[in-house]
N, C-alpha and C. Protein backbone atom coordinates (compact mmCIF):
# COMPACT_ATOMS: atom_id res chain seq x y z
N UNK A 1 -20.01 24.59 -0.44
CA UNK A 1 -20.32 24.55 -1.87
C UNK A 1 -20.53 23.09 -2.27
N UNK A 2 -21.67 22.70 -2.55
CA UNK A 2 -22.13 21.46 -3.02
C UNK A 2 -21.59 21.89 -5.09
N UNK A 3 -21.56 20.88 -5.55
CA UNK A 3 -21.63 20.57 -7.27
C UNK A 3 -21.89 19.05 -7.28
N UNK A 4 -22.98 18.91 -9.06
CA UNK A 4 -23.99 18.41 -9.07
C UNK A 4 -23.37 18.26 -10.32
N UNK A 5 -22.38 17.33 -10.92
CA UNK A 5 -22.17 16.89 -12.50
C UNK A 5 -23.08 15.85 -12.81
N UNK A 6 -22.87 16.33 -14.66
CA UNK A 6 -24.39 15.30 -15.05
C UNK A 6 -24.05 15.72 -16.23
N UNK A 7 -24.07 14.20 -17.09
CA UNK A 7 -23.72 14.59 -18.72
C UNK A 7 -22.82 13.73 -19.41
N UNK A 8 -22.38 12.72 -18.37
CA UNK A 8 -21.09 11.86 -19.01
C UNK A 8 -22.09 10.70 -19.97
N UNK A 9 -20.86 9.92 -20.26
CA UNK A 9 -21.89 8.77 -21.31
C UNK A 9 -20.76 8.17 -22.05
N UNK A 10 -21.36 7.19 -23.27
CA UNK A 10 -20.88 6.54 -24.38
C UNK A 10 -20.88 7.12 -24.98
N UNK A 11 -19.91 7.68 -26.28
CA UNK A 11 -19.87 8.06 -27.48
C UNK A 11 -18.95 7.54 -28.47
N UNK A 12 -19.45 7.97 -29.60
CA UNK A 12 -18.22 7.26 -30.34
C UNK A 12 -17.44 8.06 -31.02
N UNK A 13 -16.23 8.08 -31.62
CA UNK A 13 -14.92 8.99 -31.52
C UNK A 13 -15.51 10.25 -32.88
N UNK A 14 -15.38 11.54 -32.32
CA UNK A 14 -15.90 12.48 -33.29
C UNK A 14 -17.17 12.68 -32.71
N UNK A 15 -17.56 12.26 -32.23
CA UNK A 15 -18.96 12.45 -31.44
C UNK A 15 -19.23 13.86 -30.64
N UNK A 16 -19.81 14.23 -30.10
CA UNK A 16 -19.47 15.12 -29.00
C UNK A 16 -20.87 14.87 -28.14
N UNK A 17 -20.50 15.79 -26.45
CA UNK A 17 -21.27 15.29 -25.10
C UNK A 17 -21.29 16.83 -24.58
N UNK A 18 -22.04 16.72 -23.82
CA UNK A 18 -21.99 18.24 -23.07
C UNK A 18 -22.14 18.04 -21.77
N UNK A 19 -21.23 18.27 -20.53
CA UNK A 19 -21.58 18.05 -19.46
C UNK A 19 -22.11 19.19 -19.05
N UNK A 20 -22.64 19.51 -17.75
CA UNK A 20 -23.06 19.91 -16.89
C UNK A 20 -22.89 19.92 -15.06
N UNK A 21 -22.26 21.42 -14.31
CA UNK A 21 -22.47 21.05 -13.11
C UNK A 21 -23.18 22.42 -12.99
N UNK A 22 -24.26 22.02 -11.43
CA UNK A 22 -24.87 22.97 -11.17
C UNK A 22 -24.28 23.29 -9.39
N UNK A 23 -24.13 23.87 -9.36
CA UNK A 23 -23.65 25.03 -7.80
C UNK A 23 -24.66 25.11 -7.06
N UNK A 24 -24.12 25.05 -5.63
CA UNK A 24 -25.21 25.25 -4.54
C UNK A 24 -24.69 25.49 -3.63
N UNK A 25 -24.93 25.87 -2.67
CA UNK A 25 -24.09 26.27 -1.06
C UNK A 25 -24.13 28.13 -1.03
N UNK A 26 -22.95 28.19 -0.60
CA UNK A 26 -22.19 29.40 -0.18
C UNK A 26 -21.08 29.75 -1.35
N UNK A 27 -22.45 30.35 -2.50
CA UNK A 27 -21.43 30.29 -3.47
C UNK A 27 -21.12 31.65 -3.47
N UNK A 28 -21.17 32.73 -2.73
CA UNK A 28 -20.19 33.93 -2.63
C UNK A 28 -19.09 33.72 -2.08
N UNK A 29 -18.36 34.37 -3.09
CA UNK A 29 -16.76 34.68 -3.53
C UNK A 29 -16.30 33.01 -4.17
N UNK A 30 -17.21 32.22 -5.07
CA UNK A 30 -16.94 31.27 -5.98
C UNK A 30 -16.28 32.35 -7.32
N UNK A 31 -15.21 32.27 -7.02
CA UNK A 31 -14.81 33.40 -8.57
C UNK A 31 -14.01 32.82 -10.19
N UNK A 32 -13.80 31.22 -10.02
CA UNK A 32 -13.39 30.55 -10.01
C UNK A 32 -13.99 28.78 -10.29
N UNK A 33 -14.09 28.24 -11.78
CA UNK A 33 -15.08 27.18 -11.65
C UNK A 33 -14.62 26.22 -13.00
N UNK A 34 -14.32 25.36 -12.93
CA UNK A 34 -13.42 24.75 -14.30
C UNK A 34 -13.99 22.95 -13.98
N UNK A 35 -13.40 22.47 -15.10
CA UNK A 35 -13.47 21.05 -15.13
C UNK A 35 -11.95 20.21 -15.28
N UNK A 36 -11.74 19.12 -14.75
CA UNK A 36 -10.83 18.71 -14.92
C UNK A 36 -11.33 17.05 -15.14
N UNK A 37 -10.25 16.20 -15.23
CA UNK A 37 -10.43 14.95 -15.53
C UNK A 37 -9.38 13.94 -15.24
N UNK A 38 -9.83 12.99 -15.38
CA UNK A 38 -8.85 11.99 -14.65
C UNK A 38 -8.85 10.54 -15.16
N UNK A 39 -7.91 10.09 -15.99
CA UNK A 39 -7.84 8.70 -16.86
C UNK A 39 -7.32 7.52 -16.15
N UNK A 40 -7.87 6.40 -16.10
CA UNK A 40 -7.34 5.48 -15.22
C UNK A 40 -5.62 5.49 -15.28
N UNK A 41 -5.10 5.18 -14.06
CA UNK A 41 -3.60 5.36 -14.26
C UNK A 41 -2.93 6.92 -14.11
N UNK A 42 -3.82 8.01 -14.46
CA UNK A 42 -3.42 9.29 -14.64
C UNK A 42 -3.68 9.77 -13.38
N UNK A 43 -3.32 11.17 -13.39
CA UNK A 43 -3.27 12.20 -12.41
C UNK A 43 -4.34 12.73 -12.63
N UNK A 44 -4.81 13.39 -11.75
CA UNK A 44 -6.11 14.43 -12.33
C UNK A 44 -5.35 15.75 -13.47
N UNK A 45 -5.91 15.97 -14.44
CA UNK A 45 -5.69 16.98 -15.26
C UNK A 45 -6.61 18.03 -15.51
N UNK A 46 -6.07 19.64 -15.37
CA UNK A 46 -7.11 20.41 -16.20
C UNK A 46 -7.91 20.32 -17.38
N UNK A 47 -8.60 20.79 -17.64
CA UNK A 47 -9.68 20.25 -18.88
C UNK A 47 -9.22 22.09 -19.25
N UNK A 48 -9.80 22.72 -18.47
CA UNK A 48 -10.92 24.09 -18.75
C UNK A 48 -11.24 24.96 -17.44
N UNK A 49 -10.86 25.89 -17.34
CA UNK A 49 -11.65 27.12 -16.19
C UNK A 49 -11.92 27.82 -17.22
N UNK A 50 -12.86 29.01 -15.96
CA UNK A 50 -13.30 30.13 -16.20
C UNK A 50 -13.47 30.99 -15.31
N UNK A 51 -13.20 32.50 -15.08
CA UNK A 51 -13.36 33.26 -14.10
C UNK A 51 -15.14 33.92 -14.44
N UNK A 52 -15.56 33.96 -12.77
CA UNK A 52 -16.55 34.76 -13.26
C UNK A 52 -16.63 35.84 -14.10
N UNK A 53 -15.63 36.70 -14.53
CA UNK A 53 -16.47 37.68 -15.50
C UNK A 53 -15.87 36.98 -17.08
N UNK A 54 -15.57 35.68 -16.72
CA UNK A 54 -15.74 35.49 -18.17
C UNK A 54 -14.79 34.56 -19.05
N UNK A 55 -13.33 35.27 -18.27
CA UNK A 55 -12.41 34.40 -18.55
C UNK A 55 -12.02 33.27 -18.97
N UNK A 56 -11.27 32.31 -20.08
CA UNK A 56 -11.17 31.30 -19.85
C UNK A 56 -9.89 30.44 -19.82
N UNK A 57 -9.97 29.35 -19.77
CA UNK A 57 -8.61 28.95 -20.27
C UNK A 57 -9.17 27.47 -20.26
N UNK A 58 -7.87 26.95 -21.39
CA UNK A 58 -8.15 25.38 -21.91
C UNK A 58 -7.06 25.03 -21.62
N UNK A 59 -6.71 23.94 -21.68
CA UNK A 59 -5.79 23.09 -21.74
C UNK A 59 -5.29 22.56 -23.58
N UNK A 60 -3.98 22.44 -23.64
CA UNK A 60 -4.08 22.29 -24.92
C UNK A 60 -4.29 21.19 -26.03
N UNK A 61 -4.85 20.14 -24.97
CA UNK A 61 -5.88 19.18 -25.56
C UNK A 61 -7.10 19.44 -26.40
N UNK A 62 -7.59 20.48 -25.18
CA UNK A 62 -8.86 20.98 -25.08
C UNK A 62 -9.48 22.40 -26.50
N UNK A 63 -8.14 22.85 -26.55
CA UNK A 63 -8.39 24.14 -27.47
C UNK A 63 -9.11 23.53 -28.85
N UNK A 64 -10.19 24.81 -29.03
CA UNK A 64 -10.44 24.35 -30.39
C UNK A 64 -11.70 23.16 -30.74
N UNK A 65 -11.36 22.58 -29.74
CA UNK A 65 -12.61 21.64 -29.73
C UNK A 65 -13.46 21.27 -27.98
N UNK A 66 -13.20 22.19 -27.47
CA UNK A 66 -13.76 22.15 -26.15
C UNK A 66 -14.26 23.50 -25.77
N UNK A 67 -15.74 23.92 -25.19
CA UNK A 67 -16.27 25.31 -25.25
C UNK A 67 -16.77 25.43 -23.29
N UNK A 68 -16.07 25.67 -22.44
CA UNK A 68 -16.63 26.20 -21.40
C UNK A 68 -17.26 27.76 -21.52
N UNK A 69 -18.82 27.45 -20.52
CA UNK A 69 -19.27 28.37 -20.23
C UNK A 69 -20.15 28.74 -18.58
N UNK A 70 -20.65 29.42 -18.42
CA UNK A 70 -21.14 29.95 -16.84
C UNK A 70 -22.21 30.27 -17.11
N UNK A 71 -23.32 29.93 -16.44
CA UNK A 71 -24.93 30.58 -16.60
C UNK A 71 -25.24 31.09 -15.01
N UNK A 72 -24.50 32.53 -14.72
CA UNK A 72 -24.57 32.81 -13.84
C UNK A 72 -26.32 32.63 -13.25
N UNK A 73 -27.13 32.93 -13.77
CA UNK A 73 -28.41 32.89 -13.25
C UNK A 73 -29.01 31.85 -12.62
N UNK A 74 -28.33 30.39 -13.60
CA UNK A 74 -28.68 29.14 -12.96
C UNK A 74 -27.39 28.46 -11.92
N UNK A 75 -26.82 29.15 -12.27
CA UNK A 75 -25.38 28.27 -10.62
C UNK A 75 -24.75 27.48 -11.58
N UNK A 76 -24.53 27.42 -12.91
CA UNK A 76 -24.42 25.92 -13.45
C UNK A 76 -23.42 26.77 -14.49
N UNK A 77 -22.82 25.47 -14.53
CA UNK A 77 -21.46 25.57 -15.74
C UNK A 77 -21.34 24.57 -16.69
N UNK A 78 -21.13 24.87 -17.64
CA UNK A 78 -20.95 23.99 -18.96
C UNK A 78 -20.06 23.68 -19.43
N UNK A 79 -19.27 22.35 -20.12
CA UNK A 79 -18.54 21.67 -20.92
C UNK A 79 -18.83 21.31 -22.45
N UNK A 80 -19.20 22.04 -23.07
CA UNK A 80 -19.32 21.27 -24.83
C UNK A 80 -18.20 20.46 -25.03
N UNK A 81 -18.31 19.78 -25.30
CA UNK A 81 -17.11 18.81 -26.13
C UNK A 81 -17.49 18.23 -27.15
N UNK A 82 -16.49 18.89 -28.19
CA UNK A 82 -16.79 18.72 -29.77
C UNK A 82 -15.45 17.43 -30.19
N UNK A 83 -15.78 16.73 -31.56
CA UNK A 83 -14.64 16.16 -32.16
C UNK A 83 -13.87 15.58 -30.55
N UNK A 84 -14.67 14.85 -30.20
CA UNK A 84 -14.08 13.51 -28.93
C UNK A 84 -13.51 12.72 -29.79
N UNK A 85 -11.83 12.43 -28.67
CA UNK A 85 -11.05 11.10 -29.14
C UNK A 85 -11.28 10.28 -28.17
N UNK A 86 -10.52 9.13 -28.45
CA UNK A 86 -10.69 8.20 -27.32
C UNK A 86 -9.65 7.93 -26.30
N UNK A 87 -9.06 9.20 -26.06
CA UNK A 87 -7.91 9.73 -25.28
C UNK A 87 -8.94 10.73 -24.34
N UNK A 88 -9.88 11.27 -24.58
CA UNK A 88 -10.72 12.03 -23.90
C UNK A 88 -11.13 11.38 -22.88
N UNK A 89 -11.05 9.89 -22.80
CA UNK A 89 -12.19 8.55 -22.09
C UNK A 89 -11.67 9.05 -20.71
N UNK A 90 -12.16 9.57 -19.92
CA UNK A 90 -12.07 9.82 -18.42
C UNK A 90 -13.00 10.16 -17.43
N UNK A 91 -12.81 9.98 -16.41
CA UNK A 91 -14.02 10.34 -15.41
C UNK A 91 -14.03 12.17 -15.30
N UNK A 92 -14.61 13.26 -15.73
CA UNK A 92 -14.52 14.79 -15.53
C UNK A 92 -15.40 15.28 -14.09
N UNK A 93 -14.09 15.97 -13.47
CA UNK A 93 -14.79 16.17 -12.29
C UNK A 93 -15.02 18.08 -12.30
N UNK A 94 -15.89 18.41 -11.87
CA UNK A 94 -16.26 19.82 -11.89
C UNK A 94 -15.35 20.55 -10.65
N UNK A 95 -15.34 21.61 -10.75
CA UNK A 95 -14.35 22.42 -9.54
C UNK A 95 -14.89 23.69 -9.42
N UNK A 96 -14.99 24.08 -8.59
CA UNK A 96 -14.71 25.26 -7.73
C UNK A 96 -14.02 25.79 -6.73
N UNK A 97 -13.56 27.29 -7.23
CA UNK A 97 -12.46 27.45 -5.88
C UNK A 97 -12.97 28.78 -5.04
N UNK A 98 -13.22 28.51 -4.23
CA UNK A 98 -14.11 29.79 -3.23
C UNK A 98 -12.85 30.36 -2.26
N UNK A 99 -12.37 31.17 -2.45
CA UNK A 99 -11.45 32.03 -1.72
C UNK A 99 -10.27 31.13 -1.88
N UNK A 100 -9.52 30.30 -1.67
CA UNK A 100 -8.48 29.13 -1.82
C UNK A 100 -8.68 28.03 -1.74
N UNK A 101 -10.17 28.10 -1.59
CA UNK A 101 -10.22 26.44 -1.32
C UNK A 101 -10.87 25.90 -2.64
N UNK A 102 -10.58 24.76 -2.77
CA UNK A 102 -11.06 24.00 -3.36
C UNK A 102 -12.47 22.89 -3.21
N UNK A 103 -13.71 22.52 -4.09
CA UNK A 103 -14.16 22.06 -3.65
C UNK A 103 -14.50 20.96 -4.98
N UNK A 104 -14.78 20.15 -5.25
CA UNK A 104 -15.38 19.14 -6.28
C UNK A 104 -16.47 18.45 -6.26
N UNK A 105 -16.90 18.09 -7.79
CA UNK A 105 -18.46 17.39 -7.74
C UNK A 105 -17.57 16.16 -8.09
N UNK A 106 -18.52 15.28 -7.61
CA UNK A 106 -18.54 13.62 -7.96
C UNK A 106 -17.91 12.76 -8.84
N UNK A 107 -17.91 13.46 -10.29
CA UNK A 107 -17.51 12.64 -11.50
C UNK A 107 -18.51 12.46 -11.94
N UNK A 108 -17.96 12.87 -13.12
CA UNK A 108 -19.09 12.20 -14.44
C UNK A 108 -17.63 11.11 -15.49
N UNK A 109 -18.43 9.98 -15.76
CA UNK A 109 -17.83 9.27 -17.01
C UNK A 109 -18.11 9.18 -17.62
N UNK A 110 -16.81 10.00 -18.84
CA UNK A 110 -17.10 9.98 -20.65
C UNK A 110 -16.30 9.02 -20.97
N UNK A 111 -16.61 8.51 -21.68
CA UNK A 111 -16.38 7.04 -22.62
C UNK A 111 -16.39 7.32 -24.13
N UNK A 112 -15.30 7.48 -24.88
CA UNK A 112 -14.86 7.71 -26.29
C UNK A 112 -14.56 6.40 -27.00
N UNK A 113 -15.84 5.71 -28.03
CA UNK A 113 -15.26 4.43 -28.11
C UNK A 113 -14.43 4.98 -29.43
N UNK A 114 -13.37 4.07 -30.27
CA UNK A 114 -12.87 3.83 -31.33
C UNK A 114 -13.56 3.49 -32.47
């Protein structure tokens, strides 16, 4: 399973960004596909999953002002991010988990100025 993030950037606080990863490989039995993120100094953190039929879950940063979605047709998954702080400022890495494993895209960096 290859992923292909794309979408990070500058913004300024209240702003919002929309990332993007798109899927490729051996994506049967990908059931399983979220974003997480990672702040200098920090651990990697959940952002957001979603199960393929739909499911989701946020983190409770994230609620309320963060919208994951799945475009099964195109392989690709979405991040809206609405009302950005500058606590958001992190590199977001895309995920997928294909039977137990884990696999990740690259990083994208969002930048929340003040």
């Amino acid at each position: 399973v290859q992923l292909q993030a794309s979408g990070g950037g500058l913004v300024q606080a209240g702003g919002s960004l929309r990332l993007s990863c798109a899927a490729s490989g051996s994506l049967f039995a990908v059931d399983v596909m979220g974003w997480y993120r990672q702040a200098p100094g920090n651990q990697r953190e959940l952002v957001a999953t979603i199960i393929r039929t739909g499911t989701t879950n946020y983190a409770e940063s994230a609620k309320g002002r963060f919208t994951i979605s799945w475009d099964h047709a195109k392989n690709t998954i979405s991040l809206q991010m609405n009302s950005l702080r500058p606590e958001d400022t992190a590199v977001y890495y895309c995920n997928a988990m294909r039977y137990t494993k884990p696999y990740w895209g690259q990083g994208t960096l969002v930048t929340v100025s003040s």
